[in-house]
C-alpha atoms as a PDB file:
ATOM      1  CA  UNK A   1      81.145  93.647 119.217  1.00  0.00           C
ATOM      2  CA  UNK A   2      79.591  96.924 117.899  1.00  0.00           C
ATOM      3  CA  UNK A   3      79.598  98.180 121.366  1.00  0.00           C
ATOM      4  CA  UNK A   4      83.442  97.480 121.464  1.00  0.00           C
ATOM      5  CA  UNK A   5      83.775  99.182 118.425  1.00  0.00           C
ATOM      6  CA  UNK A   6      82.418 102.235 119.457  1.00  0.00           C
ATOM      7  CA  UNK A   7      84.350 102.774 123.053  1.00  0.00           C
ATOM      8  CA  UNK A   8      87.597 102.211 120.987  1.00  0.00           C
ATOM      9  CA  UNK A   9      87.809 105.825 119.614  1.00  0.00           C
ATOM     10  CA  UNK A  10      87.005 106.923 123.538  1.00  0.00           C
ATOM     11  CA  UNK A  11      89.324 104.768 124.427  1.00  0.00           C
ATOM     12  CA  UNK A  12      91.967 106.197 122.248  1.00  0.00           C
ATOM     13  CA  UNK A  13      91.569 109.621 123.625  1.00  0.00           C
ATOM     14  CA  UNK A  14      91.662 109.022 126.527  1.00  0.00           C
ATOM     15  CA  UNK A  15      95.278 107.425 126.806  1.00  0.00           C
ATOM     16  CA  UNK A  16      96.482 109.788 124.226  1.00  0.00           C
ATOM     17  CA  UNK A  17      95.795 112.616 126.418  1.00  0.00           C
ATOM     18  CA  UNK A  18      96.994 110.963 128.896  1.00  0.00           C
ATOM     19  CA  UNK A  19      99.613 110.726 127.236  1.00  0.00           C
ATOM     20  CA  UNK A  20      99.865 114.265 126.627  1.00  0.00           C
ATOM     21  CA  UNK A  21      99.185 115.342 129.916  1.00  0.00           C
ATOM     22  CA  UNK A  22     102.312 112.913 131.330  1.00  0.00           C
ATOM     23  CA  UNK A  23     104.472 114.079 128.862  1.00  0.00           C
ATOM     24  CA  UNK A  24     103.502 117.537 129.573  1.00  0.00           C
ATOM     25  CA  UNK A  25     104.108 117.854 133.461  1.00  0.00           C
ATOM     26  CA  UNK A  26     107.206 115.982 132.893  1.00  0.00           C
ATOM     27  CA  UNK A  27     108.484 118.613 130.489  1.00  0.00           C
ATOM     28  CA  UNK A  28     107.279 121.488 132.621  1.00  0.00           C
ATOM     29  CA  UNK A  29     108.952 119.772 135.449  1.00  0.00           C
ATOM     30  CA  UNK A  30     112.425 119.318 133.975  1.00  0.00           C
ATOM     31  CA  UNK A  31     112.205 123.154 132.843  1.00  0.00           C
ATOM     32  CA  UNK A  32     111.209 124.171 136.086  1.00  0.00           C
ATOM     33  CA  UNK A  33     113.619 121.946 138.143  1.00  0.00           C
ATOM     34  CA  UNK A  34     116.878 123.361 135.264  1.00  0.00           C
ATOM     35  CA  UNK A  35     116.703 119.681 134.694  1.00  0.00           C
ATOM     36  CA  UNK A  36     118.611 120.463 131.040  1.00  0.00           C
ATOM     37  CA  UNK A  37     121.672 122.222 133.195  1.00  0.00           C
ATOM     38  CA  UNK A  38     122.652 118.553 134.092  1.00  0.00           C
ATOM     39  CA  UNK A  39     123.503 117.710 130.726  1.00  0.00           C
ATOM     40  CA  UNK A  40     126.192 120.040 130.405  1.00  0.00           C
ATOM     41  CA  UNK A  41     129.336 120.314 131.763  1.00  0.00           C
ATOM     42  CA  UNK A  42     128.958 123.972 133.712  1.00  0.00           C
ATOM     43  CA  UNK A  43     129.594 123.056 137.554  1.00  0.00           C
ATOM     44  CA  UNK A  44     126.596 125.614 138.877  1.00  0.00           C
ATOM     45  CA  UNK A  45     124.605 122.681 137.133  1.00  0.00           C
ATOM     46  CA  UNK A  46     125.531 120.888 140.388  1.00  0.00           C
ATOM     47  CA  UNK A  47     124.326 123.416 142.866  1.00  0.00           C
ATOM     48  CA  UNK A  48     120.510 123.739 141.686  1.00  0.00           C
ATOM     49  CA  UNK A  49     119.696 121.595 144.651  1.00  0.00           C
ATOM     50  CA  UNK A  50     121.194 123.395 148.125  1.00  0.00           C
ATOM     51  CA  UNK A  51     122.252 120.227 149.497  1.00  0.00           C
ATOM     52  CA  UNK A  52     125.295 120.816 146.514  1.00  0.00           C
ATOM     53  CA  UNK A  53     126.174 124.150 147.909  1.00  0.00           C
ATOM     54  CA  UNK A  54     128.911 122.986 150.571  1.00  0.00           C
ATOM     55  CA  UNK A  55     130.529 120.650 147.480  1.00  0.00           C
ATOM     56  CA  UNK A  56     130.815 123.236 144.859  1.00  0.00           C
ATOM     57  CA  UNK A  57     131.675 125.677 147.529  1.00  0.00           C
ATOM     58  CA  UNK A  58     134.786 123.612 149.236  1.00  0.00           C
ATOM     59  CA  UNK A  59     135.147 122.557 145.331  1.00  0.00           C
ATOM     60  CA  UNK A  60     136.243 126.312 143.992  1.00  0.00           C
ATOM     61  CA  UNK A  61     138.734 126.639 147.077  1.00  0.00           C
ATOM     62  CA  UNK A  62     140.562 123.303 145.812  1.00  0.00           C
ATOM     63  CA  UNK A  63     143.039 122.443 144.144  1.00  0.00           C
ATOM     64  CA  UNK A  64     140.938 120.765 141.262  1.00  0.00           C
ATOM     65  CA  UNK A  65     138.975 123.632 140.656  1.00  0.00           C
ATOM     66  CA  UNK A  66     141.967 124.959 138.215  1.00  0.00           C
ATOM     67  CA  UNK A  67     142.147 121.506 136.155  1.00  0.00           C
ATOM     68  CA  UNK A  68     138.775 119.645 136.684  1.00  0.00           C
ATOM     69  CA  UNK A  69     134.714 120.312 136.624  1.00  0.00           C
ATOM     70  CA  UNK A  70     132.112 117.945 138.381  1.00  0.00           C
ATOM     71  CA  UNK A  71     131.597 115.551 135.203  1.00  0.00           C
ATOM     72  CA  UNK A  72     135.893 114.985 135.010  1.00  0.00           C
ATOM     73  CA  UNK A  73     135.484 113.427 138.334  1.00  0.00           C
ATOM     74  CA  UNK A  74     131.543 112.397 138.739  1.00  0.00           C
ATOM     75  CA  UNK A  75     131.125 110.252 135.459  1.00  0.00           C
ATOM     76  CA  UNK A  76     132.644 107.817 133.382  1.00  0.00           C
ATOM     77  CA  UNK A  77     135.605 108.802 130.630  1.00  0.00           C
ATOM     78  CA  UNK A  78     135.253 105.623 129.007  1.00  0.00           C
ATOM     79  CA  UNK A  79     132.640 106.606 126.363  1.00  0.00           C
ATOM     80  CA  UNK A  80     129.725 109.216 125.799  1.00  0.00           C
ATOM     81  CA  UNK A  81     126.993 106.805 126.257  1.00  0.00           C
ATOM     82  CA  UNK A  82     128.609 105.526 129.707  1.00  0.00           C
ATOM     83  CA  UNK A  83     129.134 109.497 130.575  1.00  0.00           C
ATOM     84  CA  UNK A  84     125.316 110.055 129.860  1.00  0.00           C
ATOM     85  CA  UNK A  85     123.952 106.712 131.217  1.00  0.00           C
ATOM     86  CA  UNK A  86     125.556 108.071 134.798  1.00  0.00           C
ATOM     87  CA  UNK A  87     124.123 110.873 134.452  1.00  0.00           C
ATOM     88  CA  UNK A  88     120.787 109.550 133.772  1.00  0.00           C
ATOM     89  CA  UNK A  89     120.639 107.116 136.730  1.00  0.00           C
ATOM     90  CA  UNK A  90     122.105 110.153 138.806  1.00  0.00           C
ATOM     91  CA  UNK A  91     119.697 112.524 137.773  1.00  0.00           C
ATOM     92  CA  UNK A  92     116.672 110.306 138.315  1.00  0.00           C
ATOM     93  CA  UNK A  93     117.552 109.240 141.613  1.00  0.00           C
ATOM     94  CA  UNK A  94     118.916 112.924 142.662  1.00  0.00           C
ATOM     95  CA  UNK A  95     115.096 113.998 141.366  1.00  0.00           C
ATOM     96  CA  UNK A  96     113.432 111.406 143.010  1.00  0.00           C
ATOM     97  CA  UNK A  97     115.099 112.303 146.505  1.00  0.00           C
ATOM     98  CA  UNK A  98     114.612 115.831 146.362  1.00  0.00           C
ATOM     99  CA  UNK A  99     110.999 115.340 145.138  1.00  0.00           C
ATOM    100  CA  UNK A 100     110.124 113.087 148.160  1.00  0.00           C
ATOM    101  CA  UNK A 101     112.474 114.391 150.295  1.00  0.00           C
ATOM    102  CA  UNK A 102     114.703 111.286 150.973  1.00  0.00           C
ATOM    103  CA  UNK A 103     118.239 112.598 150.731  1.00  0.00           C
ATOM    104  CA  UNK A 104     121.210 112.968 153.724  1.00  0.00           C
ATOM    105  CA  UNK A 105     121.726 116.551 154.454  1.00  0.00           C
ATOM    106  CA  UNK A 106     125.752 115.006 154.418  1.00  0.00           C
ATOM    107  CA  UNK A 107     125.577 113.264 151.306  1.00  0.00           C
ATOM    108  CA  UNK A 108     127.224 109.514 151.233  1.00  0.00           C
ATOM    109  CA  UNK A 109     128.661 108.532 147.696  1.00  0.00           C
ATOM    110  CA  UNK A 110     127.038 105.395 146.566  1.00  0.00           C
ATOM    111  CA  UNK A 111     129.359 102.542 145.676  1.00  0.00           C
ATOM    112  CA  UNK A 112     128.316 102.668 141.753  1.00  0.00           C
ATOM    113  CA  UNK A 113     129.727 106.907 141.838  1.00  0.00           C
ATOM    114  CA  UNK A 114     132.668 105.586 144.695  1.00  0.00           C
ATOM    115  CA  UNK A 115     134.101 103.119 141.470  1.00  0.00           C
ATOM    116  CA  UNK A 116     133.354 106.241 138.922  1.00  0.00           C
ATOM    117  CA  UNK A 117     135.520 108.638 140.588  1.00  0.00           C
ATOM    118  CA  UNK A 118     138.092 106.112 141.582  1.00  0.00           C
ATOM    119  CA  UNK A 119     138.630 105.358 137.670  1.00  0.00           C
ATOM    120  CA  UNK A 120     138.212 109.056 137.343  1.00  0.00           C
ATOM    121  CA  UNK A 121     141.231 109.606 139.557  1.00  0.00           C
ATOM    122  CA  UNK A 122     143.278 106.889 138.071  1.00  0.00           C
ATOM    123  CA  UNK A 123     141.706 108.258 134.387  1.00  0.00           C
ATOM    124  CA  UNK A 124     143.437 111.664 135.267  1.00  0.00           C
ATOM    125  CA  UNK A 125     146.180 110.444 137.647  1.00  0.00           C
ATOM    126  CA  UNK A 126     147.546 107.368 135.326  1.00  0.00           C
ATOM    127  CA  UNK A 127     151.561 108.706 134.238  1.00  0.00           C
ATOM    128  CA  UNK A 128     151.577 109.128 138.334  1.00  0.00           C
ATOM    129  CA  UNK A 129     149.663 106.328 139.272  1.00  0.00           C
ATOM    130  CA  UNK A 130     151.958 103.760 137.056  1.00  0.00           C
ATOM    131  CA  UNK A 131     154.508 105.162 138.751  1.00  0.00           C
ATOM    132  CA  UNK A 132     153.746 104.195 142.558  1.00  0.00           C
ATOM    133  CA  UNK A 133     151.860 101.196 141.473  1.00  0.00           C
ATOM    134  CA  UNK A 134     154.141  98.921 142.722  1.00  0.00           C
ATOM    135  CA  UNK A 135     154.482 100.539 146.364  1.00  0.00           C
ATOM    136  CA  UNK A 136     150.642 100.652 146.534  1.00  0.00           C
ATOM    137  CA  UNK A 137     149.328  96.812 145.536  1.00  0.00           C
ATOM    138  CA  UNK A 138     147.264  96.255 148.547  1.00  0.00           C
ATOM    139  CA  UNK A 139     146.038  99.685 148.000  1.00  0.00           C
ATOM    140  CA  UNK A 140     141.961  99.331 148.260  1.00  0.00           C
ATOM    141  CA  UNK A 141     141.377 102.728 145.710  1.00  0.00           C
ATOM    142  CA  UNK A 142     142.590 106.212 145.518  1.00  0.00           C
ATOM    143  CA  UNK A 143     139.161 107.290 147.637  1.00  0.00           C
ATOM    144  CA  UNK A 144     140.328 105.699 150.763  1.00  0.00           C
ATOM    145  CA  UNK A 145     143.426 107.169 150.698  1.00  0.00           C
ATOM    146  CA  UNK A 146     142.993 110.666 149.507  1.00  0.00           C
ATOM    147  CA  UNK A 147     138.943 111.756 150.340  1.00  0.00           C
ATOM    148  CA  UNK A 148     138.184 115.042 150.467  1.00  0.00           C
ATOM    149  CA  UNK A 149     140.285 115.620 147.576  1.00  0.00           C
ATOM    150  CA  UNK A 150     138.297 116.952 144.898  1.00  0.00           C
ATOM    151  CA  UNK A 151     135.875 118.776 147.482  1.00  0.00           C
ATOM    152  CA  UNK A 152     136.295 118.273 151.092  1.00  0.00           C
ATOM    153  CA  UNK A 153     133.776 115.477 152.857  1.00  0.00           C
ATOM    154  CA  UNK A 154     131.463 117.265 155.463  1.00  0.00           C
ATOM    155  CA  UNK A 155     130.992 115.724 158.565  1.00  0.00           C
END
């Protein structure tokens, strides 16, 4: 018991600078990587990584690029905390792809970002939208339709 007693304190200091030392590459990380430009709304936030080039480039020749930045169409408009949460789950796996290099040169939208821009579009679109609703039941989601929209898709 006394023996236990006295590794405790080593014990101690050892995970809290572990701790520290976690804590600390992760911050150096995110400052290196301009992790804290994804948590605004600035669209060059998007092109830190080249693989974004081609989007934000084909993005500034569109016709969205007058009205709409990256976050009006890539995250949720229902409340902060959804907005944030997206951008969280996107950020992480965005990080973890470039860091192990596991990304598509042509980037596919996942389904979970494919259902945020669609409610994006109708978010934006909805006076139009509830206008042709009718003709377009059957309709599977604006993406289908009208891709390469926002940004043209690159082959």
């Amino acid at each position: 018991m006394e023996r236990l007693r006295r590794l405790a304190p080593n014990f101690i200091y050892f995970t809290v600078g572990l701790l520290c030392f976690v804590a600390g590459l992760s911050m150096f990380t995110f400052v290196q990587a301009k992790g804290y430009s994804y948590l605004a709304d600035d669209p060059l936030g998007c092109v830190n990584c080249h693989v974004m080039r081609d989007e934000y480039a084909a993005w500034q020749h569109s016709s969205h690029a007058r009205v709409a930045t990256c976050n009006d169409c890539h995250t949720p408009h229902d409340n902060i905390v959804n907005k944030y949460l997206a951008k969280g789950i996107n950020g992480f796996n965005h990080s973890f792809a470039f860091t192990f290099d596991t990304y598509e040169e042509v980037i596919t939208i996942t389904q979970f970002n494919h259902d945020i821009v669609n409610n994006s579009c109708l978010y934006c679109h909805q006076n139009l939208v509830s206008t042709i609703a009718p003709i377009h039941d059957n309709a599977p989601d604006c993406i289908t339709c009208h891709a390469g929209i926002g940004h043209p898709i690159r082959d």
